[in-house]
Protein backbone atom coordinates (compact mmCIF):
# COMPACT_ATOMS: atom_id res chain seq x y z
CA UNK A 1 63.80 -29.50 -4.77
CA UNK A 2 62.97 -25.53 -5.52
CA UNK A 3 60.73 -26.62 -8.00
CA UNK A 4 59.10 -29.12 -5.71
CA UNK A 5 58.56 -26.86 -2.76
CA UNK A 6 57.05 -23.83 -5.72
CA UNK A 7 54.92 -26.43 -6.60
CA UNK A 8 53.65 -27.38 -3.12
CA UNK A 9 53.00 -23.42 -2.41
CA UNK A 10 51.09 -23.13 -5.32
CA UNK A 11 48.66 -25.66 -4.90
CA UNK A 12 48.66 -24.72 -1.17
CA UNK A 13 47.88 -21.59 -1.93
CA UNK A 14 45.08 -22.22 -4.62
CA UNK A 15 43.61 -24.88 -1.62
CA UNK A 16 43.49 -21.78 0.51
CA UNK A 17 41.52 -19.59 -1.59
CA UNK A 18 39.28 -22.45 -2.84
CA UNK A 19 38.43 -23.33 0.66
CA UNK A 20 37.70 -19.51 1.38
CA UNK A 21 35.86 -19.30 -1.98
CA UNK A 22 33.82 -22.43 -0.51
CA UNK A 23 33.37 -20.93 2.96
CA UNK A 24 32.19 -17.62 1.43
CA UNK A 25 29.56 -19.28 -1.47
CA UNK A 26 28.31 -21.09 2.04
CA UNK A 27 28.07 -18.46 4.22
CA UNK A 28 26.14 -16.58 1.64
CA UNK A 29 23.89 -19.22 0.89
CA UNK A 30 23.33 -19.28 4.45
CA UNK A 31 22.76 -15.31 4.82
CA UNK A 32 20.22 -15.39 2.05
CA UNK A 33 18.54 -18.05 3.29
CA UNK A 34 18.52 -16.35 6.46
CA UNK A 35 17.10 -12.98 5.33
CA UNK A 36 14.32 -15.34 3.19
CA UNK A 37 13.39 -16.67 6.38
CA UNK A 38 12.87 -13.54 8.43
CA UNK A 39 11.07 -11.92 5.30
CA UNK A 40 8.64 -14.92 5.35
CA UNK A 41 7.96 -14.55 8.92
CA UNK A 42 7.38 -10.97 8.54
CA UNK A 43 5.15 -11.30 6.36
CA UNK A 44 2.73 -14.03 8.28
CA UNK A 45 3.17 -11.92 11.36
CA UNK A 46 1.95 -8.77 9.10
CA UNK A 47 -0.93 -11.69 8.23
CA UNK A 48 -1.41 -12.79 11.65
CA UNK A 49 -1.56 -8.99 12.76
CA UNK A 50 -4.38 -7.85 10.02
CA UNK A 51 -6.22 -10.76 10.83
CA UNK A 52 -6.36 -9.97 14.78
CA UNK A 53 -6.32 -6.21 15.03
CA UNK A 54 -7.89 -5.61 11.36
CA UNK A 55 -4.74 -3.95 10.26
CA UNK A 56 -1.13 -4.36 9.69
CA UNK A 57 2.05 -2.08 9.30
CA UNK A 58 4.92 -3.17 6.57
CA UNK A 59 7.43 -0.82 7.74
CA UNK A 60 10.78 1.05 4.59
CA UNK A 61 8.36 -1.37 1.96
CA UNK A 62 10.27 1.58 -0.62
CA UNK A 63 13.45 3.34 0.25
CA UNK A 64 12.60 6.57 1.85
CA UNK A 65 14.85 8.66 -1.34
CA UNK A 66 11.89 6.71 -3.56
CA UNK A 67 8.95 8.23 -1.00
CA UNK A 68 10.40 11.64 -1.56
CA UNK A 69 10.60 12.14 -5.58
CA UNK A 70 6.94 10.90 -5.16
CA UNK A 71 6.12 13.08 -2.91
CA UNK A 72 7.40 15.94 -5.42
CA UNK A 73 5.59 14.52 -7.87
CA UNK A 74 2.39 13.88 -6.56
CA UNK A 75 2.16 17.91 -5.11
CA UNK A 76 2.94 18.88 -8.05
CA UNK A 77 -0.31 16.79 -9.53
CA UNK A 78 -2.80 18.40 -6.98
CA UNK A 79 -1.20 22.13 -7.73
CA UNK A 80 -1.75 21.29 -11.66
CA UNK A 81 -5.36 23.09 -12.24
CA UNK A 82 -6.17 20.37 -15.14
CA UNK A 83 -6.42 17.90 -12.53
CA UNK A 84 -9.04 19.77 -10.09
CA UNK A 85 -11.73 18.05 -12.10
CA UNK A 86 -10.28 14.33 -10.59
CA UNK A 87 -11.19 15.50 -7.33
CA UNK A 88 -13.12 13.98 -5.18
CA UNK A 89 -14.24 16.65 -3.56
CA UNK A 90 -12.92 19.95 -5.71
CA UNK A 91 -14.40 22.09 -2.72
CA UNK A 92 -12.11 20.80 0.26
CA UNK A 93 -9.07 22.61 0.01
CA UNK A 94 -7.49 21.32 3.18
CA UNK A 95 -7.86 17.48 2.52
CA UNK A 96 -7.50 16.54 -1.31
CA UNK A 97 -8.06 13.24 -2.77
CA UNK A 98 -6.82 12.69 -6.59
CA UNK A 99 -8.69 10.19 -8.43
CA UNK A 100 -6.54 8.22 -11.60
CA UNK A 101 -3.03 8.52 -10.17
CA UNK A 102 -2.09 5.23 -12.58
CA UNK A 103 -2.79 7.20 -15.20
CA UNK A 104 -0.40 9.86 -14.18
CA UNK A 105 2.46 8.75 -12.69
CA UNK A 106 4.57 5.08 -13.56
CA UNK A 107 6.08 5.70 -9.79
CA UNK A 108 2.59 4.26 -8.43
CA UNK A 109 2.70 0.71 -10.16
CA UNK A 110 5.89 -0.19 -7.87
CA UNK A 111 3.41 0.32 -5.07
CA UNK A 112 0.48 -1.09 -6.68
CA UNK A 113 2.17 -4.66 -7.60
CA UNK A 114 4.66 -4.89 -4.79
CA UNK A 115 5.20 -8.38 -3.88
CA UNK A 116 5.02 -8.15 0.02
CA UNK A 117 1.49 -6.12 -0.24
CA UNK A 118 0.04 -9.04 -2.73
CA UNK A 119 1.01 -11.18 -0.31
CA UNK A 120 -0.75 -10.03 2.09
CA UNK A 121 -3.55 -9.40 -0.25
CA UNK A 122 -4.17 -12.62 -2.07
CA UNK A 123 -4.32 -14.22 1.72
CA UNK A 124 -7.45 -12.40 2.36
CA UNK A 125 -8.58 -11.66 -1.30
CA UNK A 126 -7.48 -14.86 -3.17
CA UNK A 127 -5.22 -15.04 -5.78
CA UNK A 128 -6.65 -12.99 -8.16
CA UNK A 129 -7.73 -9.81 -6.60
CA UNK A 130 -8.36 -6.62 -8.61
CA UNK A 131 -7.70 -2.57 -8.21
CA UNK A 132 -10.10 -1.11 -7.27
CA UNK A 133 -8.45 2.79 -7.53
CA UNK A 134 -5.02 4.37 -7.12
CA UNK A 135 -5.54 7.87 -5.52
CA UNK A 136 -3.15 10.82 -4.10
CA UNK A 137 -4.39 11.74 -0.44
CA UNK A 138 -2.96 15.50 1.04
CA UNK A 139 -3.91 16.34 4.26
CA UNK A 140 -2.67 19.88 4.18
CA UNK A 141 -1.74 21.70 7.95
CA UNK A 142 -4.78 22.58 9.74
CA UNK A 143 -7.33 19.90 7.94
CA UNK A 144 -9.98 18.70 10.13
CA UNK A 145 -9.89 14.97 11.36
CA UNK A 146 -11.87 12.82 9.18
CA UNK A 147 -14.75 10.82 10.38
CA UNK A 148 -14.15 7.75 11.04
CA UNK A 149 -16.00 4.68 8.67
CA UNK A 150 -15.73 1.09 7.03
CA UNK A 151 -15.20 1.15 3.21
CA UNK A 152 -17.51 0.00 0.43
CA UNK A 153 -20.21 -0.77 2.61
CA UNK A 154 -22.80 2.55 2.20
CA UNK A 155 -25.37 0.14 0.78
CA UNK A 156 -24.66 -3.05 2.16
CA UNK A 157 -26.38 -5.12 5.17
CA UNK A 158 -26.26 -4.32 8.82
CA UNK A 159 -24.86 -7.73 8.87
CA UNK A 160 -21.43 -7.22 6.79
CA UNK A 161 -20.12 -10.46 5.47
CA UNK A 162 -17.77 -12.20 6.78
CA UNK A 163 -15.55 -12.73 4.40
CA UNK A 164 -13.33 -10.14 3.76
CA UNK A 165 -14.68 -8.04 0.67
CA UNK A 166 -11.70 -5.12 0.02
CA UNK A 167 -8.23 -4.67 1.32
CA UNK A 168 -6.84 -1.11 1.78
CA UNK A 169 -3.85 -0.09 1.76
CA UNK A 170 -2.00 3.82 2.18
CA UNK A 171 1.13 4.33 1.57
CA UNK A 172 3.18 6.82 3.48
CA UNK A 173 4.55 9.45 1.36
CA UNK A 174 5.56 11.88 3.68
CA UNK A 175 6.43 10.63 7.23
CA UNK A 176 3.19 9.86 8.96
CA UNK A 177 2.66 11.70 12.72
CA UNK A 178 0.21 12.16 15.45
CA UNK A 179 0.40 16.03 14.28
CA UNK A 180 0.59 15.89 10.56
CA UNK A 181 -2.57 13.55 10.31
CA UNK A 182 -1.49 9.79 10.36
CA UNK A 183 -4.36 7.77 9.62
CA UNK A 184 -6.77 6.72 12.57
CA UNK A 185 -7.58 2.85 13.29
CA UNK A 186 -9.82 1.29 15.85
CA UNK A 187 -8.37 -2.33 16.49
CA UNK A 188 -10.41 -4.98 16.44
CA UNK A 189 -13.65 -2.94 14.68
CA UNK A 190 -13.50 -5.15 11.64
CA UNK A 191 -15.06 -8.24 13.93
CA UNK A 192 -18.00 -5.74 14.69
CA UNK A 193 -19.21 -6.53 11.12
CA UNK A 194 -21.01 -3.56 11.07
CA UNK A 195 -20.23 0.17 10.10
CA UNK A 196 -20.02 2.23 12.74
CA UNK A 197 -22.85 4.40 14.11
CA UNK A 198 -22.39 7.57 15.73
CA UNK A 199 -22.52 5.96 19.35
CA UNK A 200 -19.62 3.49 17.79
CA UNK A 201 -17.70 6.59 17.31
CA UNK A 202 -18.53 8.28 20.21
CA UNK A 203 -16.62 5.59 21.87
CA UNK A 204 -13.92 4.03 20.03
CA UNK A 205 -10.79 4.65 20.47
CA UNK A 206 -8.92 5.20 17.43
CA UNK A 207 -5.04 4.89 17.43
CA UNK A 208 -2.46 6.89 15.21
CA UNK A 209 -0.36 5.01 13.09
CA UNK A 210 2.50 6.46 12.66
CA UNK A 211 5.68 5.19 10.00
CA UNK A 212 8.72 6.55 8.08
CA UNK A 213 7.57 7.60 4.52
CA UNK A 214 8.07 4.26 2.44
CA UNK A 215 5.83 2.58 4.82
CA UNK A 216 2.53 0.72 3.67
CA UNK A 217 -0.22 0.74 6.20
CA UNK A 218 -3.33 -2.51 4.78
CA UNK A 219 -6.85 -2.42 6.30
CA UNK A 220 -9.55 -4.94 6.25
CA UNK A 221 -12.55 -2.76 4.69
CA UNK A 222 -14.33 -3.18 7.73
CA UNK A 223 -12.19 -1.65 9.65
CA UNK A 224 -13.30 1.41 11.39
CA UNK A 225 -10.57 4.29 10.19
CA UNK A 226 -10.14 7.94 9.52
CA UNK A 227 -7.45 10.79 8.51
CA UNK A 228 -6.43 12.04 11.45
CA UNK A 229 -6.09 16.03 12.55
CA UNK A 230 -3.60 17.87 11.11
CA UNK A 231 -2.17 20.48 14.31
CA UNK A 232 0.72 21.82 12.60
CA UNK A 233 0.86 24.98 10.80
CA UNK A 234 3.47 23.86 8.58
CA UNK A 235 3.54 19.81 7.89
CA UNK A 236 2.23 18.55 4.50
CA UNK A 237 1.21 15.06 4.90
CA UNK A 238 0.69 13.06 1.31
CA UNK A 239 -0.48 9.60 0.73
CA UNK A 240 -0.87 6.95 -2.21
CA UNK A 241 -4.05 5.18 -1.40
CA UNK A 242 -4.53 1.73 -2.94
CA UNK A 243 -7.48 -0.06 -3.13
CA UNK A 244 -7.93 -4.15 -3.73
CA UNK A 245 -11.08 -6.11 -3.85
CA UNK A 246 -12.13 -9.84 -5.08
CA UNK A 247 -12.71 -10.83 -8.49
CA UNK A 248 -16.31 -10.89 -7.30
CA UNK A 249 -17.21 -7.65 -6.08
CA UNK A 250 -18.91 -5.21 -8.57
CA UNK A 251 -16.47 -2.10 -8.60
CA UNK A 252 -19.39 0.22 -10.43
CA UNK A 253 -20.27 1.00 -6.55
CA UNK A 254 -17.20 2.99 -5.90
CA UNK A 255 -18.13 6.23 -7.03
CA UNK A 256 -15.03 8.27 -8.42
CA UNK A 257 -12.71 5.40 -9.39
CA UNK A 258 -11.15 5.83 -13.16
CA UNK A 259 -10.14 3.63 -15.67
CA UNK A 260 -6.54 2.62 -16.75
CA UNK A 261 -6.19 3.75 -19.86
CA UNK A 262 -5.60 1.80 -23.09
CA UNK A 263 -2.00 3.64 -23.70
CA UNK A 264 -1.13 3.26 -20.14
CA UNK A 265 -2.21 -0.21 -20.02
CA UNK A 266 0.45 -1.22 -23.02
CA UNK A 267 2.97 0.40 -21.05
CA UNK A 268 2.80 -2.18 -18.01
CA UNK A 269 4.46 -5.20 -16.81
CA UNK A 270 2.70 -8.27 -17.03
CA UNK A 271 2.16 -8.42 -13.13
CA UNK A 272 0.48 -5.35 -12.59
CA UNK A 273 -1.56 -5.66 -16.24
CA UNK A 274 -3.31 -8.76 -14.34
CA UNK A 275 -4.64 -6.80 -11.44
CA UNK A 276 -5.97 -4.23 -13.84
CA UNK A 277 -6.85 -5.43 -17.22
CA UNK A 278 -10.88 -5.46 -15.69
CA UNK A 279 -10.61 -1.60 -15.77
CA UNK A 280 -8.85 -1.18 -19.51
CA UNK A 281 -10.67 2.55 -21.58
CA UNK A 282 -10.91 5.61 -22.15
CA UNK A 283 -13.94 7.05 -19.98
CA UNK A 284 -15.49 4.80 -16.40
CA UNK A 285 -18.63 4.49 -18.34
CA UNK A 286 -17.28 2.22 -20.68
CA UNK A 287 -16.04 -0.41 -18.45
CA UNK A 288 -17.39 -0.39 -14.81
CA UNK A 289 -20.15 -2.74 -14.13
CA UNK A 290 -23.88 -2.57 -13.99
């Protein structure tokens, strides 16, 4: 009879903790599928949102820890005097862009090939877009606002095209502000189809957007933006500017953009060698269209 009832508890027992085993495998199941689902709506509403407004906002796309060791890094890059010549403008002292980050620093080609920005990408750019350039953006306290513009489109038609020819993206570094310089938008300019004249600017309206550093702000390219003012005395604001266009679009127009580098190249992961095997040597001349 002792044995009988030991027996009984046993199996009870292992019923019990298979059924919570069960409940637990389902309830995760569930959870995940949960999380899928509100990932997947985020990302068509970040869709939905760049195709209304011209721009979207993927808010912590990197822990903020990650944001800050790049951040070190990436001051450290534009304080190194061998890089002054990858400058886009060696002169400006107060806003700095660095030209062939990739090169430089593995922390970029998280950024570069992160799943939730190529999502967003390939919508607009199909689904095999390329880099155009990785580049380091400081707007150090006191910089100027910059004026605001539509990218890539210097020598194109009055008449810009409707389909969508580039998508931008800057990553926030550094916690983006109204004071420290968060990048400028005017919503809705990208339906203008035209780059804006000095009336167009005149009258906009440009709006700050502002994020927690591991944020990822995307642009269409005709979208009217610009660096905003930085009023602090104090507040470093640093960037990681990414640049996507179609397989069609001849990147020999964008002046300053570098190549990726054979020995850099090898040392990639398949996904982010497809978005830049177009742009493979040693110097820009060898590889950039004509």
């Amino acid at each position: 009879m002792v044995l009988k009832i030991r027996h009984f508890s046993a199996c009870s027992h292992t019923v019990k903790r298979g059924k919570i085993a069960n409940t637990l495998f389902r309830t995760t199941l569930a959870l995940t599928g949960y999380f899928n689902w509100i990932q997947q709506m985020a990302q068509q509403n970040a869709i939905k949102h760049l195709e209304t407004f011209g721009y979207c906002l993927i808010e912590d796309a990197i822990p903020a820890a990650q944001a800050d060791t790049m951040a070190a890094k990436y001051f450290q890059l534009h304080r190194d005097p061998a890089n002054r010549d990858a400058f886009q403008d060696p002169n400006d002292e107060l806003y700095q862009t660095l030209f062939g980050v990739v090169n430089l620093d593995e922390m970029c080609w998280e950024c570069i090939a992160h799943p939730q920005v190529l999502q967003v990408v390939r919508h607009f750019l199909g689904d095999n877009p390329r880099l155009g350039e990785a580049c380091t953006k400081w707007v150090k306290p006191r910089a100027p606002q910059g004026g605001i513009h539509s990218d890539s489109t210097h020598d194109l038609p009055a008449r810009l095209p409707e389909t969508p020819w580039m998508i931008n993206s800057i990553w926030m570094i550094t916690d983006f502000t109204v004071e420290n310089g968060a990048t400028l938008v005017v919503p809705f300019s990208h339906r203008a189809r035209r780059s804006p004249s000095a009336s167009d600017i005149a009258e906009s309206h440009p709006v700050p957007i502002c994020g927690r550093r591991g944020s990822v702000l995307l642009w269409h390219g005709g979208t009217w933006h610009g660096q905003g003012e930085n009023t602090t005395e104090d507040q470093h604001r640093m960037a990681l500017n990414i640049a996507y266009y179609p397989p069609w679009w001849n990147l020999m127009r964008e002046g300053g953009h570098q190549p990726v580098f054979p020995e850099t190249f090898a040392r990639m992961p398949e996904d982010l060698q497809a978005l830049v095997r177009h742009k493979v040597a040693k110097r820009r001349a060898d590889i950039y269209e004509f």
